[in-house]
C-alpha atoms as a PDB file:
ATOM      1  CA  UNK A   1     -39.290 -33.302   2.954  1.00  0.00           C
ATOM      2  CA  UNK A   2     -36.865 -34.341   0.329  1.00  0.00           C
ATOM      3  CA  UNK A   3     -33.417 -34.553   0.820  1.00  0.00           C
ATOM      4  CA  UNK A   4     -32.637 -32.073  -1.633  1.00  0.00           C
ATOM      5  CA  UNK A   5     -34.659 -29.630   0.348  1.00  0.00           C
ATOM      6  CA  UNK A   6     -33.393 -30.808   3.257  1.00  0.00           C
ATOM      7  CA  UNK A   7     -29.372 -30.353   1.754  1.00  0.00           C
ATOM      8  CA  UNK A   8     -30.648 -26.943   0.719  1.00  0.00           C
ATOM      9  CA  UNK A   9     -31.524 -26.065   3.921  1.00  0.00           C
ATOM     10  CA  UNK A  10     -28.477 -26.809   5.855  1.00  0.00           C
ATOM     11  CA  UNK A  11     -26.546 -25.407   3.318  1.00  0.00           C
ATOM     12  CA  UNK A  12     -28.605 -22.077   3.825  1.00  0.00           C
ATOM     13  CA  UNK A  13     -28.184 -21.926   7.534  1.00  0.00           C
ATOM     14  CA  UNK A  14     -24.791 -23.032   7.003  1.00  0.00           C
ATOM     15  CA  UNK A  15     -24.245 -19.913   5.337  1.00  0.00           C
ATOM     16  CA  UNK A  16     -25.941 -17.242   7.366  1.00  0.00           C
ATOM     17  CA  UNK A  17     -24.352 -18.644  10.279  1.00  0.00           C
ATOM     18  CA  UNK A  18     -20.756 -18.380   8.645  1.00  0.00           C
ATOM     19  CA  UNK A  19     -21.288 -14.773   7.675  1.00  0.00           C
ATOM     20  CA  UNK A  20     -22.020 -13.501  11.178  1.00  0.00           C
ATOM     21  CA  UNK A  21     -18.836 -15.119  12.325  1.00  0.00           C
ATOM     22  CA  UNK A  22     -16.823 -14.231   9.570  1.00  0.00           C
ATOM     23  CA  UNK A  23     -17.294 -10.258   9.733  1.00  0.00           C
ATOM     24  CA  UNK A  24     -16.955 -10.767  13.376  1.00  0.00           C
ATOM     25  CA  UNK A  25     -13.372 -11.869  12.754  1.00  0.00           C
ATOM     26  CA  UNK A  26     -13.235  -9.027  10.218  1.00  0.00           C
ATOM     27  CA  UNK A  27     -14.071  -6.116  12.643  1.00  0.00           C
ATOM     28  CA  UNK A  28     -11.839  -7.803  15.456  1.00  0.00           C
ATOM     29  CA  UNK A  29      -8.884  -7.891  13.051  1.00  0.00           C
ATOM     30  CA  UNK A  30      -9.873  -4.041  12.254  1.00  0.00           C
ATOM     31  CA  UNK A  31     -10.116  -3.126  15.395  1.00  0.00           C
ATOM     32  CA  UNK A  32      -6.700  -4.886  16.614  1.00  0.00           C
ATOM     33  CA  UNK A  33      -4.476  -2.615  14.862  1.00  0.00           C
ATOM     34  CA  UNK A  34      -1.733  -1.204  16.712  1.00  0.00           C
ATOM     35  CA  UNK A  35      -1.051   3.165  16.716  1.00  0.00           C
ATOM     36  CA  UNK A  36       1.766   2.421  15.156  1.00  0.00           C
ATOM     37  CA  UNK A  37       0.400   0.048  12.264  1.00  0.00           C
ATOM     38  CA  UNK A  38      -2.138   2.962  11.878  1.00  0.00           C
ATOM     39  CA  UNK A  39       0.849   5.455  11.490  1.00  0.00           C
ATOM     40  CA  UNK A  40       2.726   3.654   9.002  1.00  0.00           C
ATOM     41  CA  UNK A  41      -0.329   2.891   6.721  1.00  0.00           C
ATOM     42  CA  UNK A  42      -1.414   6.028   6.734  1.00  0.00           C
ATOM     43  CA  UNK A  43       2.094   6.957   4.963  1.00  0.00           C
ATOM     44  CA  UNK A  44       1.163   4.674   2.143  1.00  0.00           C
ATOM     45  CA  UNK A  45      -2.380   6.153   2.281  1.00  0.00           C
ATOM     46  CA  UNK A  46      -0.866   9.947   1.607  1.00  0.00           C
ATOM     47  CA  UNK A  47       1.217   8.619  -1.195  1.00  0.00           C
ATOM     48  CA  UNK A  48      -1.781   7.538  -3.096  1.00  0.00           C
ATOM     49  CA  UNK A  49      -3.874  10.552  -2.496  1.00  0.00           C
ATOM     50  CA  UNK A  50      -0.833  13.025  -3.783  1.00  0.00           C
ATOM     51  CA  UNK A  51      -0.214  10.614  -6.413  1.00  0.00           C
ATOM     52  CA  UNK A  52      -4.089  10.774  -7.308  1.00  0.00           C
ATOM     53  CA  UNK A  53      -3.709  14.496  -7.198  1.00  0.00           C
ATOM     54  CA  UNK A  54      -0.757  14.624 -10.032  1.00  0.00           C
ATOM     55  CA  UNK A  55       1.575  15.306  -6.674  1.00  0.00           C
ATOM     56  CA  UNK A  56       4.739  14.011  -7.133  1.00  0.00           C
ATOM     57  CA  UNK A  57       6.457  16.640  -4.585  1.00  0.00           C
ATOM     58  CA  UNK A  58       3.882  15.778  -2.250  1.00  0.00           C
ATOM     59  CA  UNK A  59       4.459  12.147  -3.078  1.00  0.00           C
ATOM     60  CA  UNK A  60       8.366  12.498  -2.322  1.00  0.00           C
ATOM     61  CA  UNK A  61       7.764  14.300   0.577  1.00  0.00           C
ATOM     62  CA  UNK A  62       6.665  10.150   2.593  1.00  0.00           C
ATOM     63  CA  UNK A  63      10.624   9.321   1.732  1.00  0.00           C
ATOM     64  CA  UNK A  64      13.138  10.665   3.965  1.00  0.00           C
ATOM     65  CA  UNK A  65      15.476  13.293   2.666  1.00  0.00           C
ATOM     66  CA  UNK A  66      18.373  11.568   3.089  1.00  0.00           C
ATOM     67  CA  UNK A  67      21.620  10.222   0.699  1.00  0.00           C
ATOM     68  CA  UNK A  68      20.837   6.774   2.314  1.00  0.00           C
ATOM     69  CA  UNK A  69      17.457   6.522   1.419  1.00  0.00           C
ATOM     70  CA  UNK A  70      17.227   3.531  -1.308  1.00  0.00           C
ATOM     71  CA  UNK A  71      14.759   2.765  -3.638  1.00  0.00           C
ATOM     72  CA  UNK A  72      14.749  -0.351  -5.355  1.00  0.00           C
ATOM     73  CA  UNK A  73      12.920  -1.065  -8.907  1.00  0.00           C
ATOM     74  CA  UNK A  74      14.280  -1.688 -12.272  1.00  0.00           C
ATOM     75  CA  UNK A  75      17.442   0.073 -10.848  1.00  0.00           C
ATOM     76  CA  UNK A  76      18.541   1.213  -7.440  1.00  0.00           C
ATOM     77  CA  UNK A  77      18.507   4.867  -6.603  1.00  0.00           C
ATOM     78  CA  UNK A  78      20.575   5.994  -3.910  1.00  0.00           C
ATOM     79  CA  UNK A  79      19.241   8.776  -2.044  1.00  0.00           C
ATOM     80  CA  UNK A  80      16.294  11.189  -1.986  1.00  0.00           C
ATOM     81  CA  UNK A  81      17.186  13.702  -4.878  1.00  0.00           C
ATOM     82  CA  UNK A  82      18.053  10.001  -7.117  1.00  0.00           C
ATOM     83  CA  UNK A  83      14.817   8.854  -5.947  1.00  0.00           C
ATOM     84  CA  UNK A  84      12.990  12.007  -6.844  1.00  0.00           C
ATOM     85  CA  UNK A  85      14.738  12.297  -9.912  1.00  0.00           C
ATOM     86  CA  UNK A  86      13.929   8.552 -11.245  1.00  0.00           C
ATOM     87  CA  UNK A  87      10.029   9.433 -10.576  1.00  0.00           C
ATOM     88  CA  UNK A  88      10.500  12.750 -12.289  1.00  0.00           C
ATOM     89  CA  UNK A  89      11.698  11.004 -15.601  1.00  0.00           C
ATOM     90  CA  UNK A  90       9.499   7.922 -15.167  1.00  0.00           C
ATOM     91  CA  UNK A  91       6.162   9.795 -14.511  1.00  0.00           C
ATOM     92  CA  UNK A  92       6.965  12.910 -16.398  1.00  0.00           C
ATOM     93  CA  UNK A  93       3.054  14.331 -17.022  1.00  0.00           C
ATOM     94  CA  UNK A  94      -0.318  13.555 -15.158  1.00  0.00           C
ATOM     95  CA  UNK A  95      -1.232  11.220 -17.490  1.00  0.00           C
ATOM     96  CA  UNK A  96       2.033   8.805 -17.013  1.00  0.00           C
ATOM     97  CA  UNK A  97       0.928   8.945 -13.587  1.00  0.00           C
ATOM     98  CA  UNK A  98      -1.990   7.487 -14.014  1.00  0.00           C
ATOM     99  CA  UNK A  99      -4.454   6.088 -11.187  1.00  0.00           C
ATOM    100  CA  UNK A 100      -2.820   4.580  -8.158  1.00  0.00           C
ATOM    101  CA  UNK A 101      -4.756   1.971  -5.592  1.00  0.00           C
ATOM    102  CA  UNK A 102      -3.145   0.148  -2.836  1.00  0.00           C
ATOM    103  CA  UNK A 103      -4.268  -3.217  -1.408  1.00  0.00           C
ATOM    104  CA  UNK A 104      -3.620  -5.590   1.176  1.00  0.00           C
ATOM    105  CA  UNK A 105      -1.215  -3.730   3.186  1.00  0.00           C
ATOM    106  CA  UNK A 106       0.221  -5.154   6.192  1.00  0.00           C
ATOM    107  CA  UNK A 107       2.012  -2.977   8.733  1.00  0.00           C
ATOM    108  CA  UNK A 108       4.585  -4.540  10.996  1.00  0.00           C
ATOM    109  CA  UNK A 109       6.395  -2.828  13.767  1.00  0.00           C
ATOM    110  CA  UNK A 110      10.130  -4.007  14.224  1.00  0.00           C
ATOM    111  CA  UNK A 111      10.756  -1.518  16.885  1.00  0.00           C
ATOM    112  CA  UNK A 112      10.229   1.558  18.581  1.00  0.00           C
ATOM    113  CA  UNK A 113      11.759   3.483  15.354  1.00  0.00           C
ATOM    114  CA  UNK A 114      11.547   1.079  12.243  1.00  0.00           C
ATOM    115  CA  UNK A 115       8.578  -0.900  10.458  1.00  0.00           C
ATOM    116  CA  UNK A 116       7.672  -2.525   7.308  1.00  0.00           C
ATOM    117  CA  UNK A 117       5.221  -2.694   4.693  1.00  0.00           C
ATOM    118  CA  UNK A 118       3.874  -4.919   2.314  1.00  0.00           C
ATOM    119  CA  UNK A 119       1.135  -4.715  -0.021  1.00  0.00           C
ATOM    120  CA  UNK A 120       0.380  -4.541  -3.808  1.00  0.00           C
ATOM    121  CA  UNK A 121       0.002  -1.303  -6.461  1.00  0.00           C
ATOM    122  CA  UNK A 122      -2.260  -1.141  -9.320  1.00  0.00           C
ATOM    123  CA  UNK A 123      -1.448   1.739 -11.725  1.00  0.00           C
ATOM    124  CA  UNK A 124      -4.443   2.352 -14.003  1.00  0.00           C
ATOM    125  CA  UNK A 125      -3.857   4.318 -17.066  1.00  0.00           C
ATOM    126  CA  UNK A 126      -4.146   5.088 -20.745  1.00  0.00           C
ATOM    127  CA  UNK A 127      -2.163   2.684 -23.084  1.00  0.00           C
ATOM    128  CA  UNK A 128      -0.335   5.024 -24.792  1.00  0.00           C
ATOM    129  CA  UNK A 129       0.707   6.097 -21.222  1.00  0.00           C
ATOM    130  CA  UNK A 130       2.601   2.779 -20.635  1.00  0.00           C
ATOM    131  CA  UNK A 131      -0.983   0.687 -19.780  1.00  0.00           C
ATOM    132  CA  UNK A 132      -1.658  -0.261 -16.217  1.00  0.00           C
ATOM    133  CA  UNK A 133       0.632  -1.727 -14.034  1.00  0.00           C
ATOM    134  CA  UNK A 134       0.683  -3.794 -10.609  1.00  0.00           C
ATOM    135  CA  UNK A 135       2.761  -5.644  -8.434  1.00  0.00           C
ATOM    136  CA  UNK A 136       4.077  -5.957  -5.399  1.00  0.00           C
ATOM    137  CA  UNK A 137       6.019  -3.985  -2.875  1.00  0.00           C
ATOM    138  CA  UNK A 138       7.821  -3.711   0.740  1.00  0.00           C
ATOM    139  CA  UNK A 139       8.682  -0.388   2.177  1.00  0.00           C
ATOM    140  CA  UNK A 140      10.858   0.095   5.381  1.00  0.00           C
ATOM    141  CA  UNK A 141       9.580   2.923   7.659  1.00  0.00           C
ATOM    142  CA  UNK A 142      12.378   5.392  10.046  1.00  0.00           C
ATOM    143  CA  UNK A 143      10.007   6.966  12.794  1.00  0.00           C
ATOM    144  CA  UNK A 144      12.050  10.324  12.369  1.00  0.00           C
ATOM    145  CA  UNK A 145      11.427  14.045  13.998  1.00  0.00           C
ATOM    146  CA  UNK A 146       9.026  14.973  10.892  1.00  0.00           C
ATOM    147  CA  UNK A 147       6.926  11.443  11.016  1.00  0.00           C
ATOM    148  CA  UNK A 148       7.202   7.990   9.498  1.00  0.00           C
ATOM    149  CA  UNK A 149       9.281   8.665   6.943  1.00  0.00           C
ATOM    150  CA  UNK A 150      10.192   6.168   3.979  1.00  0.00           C
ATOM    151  CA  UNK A 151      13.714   4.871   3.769  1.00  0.00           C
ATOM    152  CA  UNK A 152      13.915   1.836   1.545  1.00  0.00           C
ATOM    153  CA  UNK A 153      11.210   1.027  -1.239  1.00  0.00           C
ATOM    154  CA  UNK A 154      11.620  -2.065  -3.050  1.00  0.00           C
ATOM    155  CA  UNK A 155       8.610  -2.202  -5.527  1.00  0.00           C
ATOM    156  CA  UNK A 156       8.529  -4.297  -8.502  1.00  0.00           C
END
């Protein structure tokens, strides 16, 4: 046999050996996750589905209703009714809102009552709506009487 063929062939097992490993490392990670890690994402997973809906008051409804709540962006909102109001003006039909995805969130407990998030947005819409948008963001989470709720958003 060649060497080529031979190189080929290592590199082939190589690679069907890797893959087995690899999504066994995947699944462990997925399966790892903490109740509390599962609460807290699924906050940031009913955002995107009310925002998806045209929802803003659902949307609002992950903050907590509070004057210290902060949200951080091109300003900083003080409060739930700022915080409401600032989305009201910024997103002001369905079609400002556009299409919202989340990725690579990662949930961190920092106690019994507080956790954070980080992950990224994409914001998918017409041009004439303001285009798409993405970046980054890092919520703080206040395990209150009604749920996780949202009390500081810094997105940008």
């Amino acid at each position: 046999m060649s060497r080529s063929r031979v190189a080929i062939l290592v590199l082939v097992a190589a690679v069907l050996f890797a893959a087995p490993a690899a999504h066994s490392q995947d699944l462990q990670a997925l399966t790892t996750a903490s109740r509390e890690q599962l609460d807290v994402v699924k906050v940031l997973l009913t955002q995107q589905a009310a925002w998806n809906h045209g929802d803003i008051e659902a949307f609002v409804q992950t903050y907590k209703d509070a004057p210290d709540t902060l949200m951080v962006t091109h300003q900083i909102s003080h409060g739930f009714a700022g915080l409401v109001e600032e989305y009201r003006h910024d997103y002001p039909n369905r079609a400002a809102m556009g299409i919202l995805t989340f990725s690579e969130l990662e949930a961190r407990p920092l106690d019994a009552n507080f956790a954070i998030v980080v992950g990224k947005y994409h914001l998918e819409r017409a041009k004439k709506e303001g285009g798409n948008a993405e970046g980054v963001f890092s919520v703080v989470l206040e395990k209150t009487d009604k749920g996780w709720k949202i009390v500081l958003d810094h997105t940008t």
